[in-house]
PDB file of N, CA and C in Angstrom:
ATOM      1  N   UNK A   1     -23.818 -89.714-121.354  1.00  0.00           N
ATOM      2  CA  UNK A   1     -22.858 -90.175-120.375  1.00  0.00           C
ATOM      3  C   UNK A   1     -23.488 -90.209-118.981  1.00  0.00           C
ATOM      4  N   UNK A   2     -24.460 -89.012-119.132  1.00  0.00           N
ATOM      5  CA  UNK A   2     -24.931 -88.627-117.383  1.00  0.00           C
ATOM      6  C   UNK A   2     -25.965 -90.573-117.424  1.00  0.00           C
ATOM      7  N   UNK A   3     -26.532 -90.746-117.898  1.00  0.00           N
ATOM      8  CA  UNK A   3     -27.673 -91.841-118.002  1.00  0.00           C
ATOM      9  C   UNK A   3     -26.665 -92.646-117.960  1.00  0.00           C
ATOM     10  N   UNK A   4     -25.379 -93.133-118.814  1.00  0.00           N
ATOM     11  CA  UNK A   4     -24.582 -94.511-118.200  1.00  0.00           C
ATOM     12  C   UNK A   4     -24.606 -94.248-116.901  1.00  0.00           C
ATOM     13  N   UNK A   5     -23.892 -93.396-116.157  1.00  0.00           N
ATOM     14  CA  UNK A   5     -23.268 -93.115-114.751  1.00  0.00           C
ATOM     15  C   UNK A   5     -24.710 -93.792-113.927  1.00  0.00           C
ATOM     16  N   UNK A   6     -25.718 -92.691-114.135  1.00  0.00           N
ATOM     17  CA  UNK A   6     -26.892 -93.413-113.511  1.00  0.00           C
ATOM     18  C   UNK A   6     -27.112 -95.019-113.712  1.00  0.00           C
ATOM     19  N   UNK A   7     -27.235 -95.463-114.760  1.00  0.00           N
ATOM     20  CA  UNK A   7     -27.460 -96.992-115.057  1.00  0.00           C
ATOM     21  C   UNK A   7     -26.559 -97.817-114.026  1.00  0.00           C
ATOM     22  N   UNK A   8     -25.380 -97.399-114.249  1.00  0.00           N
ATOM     23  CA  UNK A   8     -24.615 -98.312-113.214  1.00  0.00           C
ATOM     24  C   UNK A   8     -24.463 -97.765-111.652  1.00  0.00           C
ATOM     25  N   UNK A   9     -25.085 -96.750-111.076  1.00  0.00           N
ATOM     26  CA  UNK A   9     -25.365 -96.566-109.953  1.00  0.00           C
ATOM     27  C   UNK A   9     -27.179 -97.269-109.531  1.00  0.00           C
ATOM     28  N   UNK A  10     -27.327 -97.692-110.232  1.00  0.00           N
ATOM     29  CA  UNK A  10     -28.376 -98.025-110.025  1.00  0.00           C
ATOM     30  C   UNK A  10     -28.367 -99.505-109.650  1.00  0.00           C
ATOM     31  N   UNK A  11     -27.801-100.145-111.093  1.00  0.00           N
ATOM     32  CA  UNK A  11     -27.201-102.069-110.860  1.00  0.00           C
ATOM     33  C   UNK A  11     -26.486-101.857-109.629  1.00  0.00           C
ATOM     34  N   UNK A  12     -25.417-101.398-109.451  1.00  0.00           N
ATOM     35  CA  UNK A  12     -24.960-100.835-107.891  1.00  0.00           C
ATOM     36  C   UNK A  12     -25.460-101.111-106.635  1.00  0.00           C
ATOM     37  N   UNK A  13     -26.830-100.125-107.037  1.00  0.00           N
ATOM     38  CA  UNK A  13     -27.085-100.366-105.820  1.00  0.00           C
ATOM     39  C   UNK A  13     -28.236-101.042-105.751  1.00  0.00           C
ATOM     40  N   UNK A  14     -29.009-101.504-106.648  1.00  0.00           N
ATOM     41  CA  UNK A  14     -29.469-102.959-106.946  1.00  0.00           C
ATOM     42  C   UNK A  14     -28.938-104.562-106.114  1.00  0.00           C
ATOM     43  N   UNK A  15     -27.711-104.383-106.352  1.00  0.00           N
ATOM     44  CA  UNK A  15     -27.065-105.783-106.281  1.00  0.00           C
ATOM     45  C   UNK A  15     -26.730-105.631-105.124  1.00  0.00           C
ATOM     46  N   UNK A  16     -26.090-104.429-104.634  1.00  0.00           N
ATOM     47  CA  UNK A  16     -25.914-104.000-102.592  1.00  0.00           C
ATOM     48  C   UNK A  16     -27.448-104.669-102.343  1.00  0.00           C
ATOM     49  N   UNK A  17     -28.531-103.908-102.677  1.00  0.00           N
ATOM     50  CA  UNK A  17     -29.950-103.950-101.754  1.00  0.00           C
ATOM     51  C   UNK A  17     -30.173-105.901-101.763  1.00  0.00           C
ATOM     52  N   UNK A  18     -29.768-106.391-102.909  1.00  0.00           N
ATOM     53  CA  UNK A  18     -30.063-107.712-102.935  1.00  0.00           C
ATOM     54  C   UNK A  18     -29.308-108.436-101.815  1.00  0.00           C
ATOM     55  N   UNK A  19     -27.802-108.033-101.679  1.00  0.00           N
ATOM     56  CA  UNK A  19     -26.637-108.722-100.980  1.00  0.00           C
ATOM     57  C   UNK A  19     -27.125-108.751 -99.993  1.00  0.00           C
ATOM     58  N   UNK A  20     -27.899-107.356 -99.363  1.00  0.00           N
ATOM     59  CA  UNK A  20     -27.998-107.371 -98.086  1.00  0.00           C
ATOM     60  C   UNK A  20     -29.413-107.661 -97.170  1.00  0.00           C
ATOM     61  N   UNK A  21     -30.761-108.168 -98.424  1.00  0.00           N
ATOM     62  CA  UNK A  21     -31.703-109.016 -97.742  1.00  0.00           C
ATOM     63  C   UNK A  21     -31.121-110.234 -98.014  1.00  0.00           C
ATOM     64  N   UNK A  22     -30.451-110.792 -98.518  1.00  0.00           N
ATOM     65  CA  UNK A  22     -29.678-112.278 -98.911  1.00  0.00           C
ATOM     66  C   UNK A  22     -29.275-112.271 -97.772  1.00  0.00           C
ATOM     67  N   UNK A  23     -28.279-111.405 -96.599  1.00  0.00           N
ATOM     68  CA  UNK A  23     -27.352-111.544 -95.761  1.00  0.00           C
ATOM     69  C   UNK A  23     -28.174-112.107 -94.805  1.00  0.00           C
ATOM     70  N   UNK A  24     -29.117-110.938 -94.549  1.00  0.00           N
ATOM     71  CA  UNK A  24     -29.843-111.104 -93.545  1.00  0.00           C
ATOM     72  C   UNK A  24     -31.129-111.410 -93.491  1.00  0.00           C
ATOM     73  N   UNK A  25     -31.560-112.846 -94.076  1.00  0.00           N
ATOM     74  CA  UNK A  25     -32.727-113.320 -94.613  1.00  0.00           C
ATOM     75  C   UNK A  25     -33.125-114.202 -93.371  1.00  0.00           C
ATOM     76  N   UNK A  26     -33.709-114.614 -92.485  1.00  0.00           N
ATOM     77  CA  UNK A  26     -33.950-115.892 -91.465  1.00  0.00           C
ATOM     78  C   UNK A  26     -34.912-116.379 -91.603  1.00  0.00           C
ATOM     79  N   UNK A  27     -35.443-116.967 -92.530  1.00  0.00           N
ATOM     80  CA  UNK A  27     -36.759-117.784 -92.727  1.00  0.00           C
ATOM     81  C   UNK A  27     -36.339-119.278 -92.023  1.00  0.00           C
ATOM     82  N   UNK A  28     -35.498-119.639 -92.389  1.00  0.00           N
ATOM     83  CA  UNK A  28     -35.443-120.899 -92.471  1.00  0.00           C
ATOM     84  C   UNK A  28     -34.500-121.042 -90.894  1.00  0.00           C
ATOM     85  N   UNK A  29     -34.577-120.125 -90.451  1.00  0.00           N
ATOM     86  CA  UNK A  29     -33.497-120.326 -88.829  1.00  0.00           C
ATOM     87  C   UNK A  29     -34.043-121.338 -88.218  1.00  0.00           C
ATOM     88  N   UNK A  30     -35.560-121.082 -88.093  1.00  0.00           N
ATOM     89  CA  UNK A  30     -36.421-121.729 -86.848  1.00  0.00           C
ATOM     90  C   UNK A  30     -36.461-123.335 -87.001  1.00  0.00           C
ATOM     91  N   UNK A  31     -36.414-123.707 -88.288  1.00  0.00           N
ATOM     92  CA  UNK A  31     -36.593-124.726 -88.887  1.00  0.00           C
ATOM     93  C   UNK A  31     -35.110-125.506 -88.419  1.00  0.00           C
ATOM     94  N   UNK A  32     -34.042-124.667 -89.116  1.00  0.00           N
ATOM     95  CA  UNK A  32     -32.856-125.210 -88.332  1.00  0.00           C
ATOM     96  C   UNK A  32     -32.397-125.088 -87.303  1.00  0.00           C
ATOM     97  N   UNK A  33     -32.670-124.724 -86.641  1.00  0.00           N
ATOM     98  CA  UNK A  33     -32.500-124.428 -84.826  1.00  0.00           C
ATOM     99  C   UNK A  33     -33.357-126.061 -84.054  1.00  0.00           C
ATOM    100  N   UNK A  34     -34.548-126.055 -85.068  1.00  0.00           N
ATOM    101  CA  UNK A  34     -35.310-127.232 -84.110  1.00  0.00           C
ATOM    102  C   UNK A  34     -34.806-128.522 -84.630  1.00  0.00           C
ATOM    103  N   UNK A  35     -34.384-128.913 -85.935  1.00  0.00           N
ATOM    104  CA  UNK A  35     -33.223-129.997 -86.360  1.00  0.00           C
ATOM    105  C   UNK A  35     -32.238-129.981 -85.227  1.00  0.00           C
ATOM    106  N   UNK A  36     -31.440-128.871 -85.803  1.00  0.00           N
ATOM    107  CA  UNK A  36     -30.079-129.060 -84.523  1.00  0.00           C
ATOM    108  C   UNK A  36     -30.674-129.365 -83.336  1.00  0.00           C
ATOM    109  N   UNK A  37     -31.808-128.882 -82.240  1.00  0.00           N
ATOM    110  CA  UNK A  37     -32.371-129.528 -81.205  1.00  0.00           C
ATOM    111  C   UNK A  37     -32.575-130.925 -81.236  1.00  0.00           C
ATOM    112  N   UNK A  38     -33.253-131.423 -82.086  1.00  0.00           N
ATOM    113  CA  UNK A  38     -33.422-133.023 -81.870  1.00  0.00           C
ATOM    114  C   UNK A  38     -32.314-134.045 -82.338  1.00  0.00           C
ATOM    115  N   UNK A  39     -31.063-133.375 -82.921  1.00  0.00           N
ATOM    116  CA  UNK A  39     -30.263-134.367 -82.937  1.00  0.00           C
ATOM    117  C   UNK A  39     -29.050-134.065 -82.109  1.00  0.00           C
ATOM    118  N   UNK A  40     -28.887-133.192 -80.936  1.00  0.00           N
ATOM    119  CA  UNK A  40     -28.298-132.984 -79.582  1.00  0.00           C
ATOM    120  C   UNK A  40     -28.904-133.961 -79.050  1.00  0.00           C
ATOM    121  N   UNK A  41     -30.070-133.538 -78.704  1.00  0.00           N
ATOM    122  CA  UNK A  41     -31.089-134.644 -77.882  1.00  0.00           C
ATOM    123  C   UNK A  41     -30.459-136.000 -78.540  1.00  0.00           C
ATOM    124  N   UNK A  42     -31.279-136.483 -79.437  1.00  0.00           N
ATOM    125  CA  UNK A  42     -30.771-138.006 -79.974  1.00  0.00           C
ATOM    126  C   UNK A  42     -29.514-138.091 -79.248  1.00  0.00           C
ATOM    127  N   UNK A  43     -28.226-137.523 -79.305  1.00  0.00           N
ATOM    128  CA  UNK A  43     -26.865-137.778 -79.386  1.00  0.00           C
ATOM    129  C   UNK A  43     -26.739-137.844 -77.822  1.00  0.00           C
ATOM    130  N   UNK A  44     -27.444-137.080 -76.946  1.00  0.00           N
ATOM    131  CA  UNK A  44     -27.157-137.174 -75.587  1.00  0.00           C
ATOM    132  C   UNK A  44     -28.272-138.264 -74.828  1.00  0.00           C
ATOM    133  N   UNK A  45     -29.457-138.735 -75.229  1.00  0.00           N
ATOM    134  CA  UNK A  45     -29.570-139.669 -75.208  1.00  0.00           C
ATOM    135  C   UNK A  45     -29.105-140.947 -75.153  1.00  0.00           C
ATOM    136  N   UNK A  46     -28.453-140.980 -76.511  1.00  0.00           N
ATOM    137  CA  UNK A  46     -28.079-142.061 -76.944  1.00  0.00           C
ATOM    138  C   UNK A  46     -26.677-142.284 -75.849  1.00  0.00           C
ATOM    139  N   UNK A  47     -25.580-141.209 -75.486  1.00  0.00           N
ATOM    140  CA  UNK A  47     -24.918-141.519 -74.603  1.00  0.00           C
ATOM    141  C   UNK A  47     -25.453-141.687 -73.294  1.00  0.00           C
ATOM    142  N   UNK A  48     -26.065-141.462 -72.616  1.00  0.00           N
ATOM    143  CA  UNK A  48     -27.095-141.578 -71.325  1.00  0.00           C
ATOM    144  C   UNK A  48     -26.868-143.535 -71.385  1.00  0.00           C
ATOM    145  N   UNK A  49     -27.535-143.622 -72.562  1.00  0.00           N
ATOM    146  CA  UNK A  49     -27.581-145.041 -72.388  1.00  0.00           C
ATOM    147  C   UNK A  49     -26.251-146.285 -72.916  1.00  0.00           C
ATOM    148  N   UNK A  50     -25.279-145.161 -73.318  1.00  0.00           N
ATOM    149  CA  UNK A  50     -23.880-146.438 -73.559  1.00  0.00           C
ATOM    150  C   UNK A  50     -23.164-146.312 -72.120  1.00  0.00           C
ATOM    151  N   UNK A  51     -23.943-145.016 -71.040  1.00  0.00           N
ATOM    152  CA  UNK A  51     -22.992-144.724 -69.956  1.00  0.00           C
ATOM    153  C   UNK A  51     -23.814-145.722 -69.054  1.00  0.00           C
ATOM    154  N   UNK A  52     -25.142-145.962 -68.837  1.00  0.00           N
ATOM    155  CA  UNK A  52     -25.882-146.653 -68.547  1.00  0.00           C
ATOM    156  C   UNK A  52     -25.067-148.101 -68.330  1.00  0.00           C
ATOM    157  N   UNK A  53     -24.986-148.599 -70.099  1.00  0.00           N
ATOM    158  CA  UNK A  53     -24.591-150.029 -70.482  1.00  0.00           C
ATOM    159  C   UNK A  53     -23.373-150.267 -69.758  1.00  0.00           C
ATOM    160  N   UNK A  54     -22.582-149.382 -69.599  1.00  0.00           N
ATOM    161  CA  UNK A  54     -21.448-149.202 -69.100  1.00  0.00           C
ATOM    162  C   UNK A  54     -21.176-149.512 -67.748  1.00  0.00           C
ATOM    163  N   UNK A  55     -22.158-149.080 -67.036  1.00  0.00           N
ATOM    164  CA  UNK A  55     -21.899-148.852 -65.686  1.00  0.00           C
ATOM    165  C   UNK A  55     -22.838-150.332 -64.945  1.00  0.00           C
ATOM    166  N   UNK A  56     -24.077-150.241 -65.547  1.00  0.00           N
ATOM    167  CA  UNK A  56     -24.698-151.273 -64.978  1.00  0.00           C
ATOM    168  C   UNK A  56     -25.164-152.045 -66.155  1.00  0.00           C
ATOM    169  N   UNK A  57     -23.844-153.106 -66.379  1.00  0.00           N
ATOM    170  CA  UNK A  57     -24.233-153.818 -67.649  1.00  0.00           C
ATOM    171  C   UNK A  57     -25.967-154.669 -67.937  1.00  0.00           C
ATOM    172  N   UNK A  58     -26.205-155.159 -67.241  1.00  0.00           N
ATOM    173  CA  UNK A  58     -28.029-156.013 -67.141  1.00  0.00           C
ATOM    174  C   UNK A  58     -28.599-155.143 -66.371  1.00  0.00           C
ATOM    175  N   UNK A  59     -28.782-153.850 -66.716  1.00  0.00           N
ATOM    176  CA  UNK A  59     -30.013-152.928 -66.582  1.00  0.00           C
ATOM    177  C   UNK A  59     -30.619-152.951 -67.153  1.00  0.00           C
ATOM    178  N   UNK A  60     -30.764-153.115 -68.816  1.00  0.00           N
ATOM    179  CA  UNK A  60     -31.671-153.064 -69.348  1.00  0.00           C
ATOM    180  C   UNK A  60     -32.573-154.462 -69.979  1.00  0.00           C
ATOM    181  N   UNK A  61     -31.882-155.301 -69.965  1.00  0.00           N
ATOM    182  CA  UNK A  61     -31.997-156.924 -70.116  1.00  0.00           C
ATOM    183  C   UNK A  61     -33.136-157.313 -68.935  1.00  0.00           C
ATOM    184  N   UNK A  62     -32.553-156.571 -67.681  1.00  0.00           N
ATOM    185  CA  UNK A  62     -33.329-156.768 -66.178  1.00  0.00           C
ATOM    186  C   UNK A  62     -34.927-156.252 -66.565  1.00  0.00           C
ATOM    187  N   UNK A  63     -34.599-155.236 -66.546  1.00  0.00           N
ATOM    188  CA  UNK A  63     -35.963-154.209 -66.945  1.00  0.00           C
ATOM    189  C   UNK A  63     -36.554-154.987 -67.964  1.00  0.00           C
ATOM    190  N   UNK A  64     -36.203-155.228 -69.426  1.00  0.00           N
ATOM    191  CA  UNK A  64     -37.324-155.718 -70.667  1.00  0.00           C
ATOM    192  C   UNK A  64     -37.626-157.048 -69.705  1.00  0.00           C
ATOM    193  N   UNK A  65     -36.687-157.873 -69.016  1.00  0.00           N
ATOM    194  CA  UNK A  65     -37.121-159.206 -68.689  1.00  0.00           C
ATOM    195  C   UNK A  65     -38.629-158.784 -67.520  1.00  0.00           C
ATOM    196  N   UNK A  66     -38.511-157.905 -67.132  1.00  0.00           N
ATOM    197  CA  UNK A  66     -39.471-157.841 -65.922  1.00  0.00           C
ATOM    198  C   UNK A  66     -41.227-156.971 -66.567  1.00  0.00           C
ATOM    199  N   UNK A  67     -40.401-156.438 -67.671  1.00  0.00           N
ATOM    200  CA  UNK A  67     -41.927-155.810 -68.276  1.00  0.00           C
ATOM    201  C   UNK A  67     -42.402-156.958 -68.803  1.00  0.00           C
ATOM    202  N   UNK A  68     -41.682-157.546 -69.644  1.00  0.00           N
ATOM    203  CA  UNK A  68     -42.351-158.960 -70.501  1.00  0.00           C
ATOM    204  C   UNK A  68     -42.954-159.952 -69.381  1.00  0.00           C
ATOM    205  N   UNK A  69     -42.771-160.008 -68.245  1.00  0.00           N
ATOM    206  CA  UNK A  69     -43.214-160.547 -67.232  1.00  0.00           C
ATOM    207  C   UNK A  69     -44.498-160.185 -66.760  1.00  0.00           C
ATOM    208  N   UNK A  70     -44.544-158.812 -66.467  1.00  0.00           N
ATOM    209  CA  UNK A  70     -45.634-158.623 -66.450  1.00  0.00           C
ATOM    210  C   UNK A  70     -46.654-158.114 -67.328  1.00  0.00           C
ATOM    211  N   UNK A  71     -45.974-158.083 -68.620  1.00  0.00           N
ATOM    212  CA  UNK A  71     -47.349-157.802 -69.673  1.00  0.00           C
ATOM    213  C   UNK A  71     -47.844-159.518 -70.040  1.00  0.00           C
ATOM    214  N   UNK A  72     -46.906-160.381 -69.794  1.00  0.00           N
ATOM    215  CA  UNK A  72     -47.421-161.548 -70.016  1.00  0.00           C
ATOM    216  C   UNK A  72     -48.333-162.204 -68.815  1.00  0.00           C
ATOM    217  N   UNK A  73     -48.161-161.730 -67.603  1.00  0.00           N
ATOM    218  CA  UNK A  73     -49.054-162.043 -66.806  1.00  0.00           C
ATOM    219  C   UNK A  73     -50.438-161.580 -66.422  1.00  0.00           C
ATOM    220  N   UNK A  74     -50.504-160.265 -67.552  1.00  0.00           N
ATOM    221  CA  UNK A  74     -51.863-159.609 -67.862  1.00  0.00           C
ATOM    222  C   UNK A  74     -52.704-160.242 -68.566  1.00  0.00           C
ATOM    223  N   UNK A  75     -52.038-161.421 -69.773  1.00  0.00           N
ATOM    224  CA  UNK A  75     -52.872-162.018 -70.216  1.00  0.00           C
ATOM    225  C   UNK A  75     -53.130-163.427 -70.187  1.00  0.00           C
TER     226      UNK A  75
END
């Protein structure tokens, strides 16, 4: 009987010790921390430039027209 009692204090506390490097495991934080970084970025970007479009509609039409201008006059 004494050896059951032990056996299952043992799975016990087996399956606690597992639960609790499972809980608190962070391998993979850094990895997801720098995802979530670049798609904030993307997303605030991307509004930067509908507030842009918004505000000064041929800003950017202006600008490509004036680079193509002068990369074409380079050659």
């Amino acid at each position: 009987m004494k050896k059951i009692i032990q056996s299952i204090r043992r799975k016990l506390r087996d399956t606690g010790n597992k639960a609790a490097a499972a809980l608190t495991d962070r391998r993979g934080e850094l990895a997801t921390s720098t995802i979530g970084g670049i798609i904030v970025g993307v997303v605030i970007i991307g509004l930067l430039i509908i507030a842009i479009n918004q505000f000064f509609p041929s800003f950017f039409s202006d600008m490509f027209d004036k680079m193509a201008d002068k990369l074409n006059g380079n050659w």
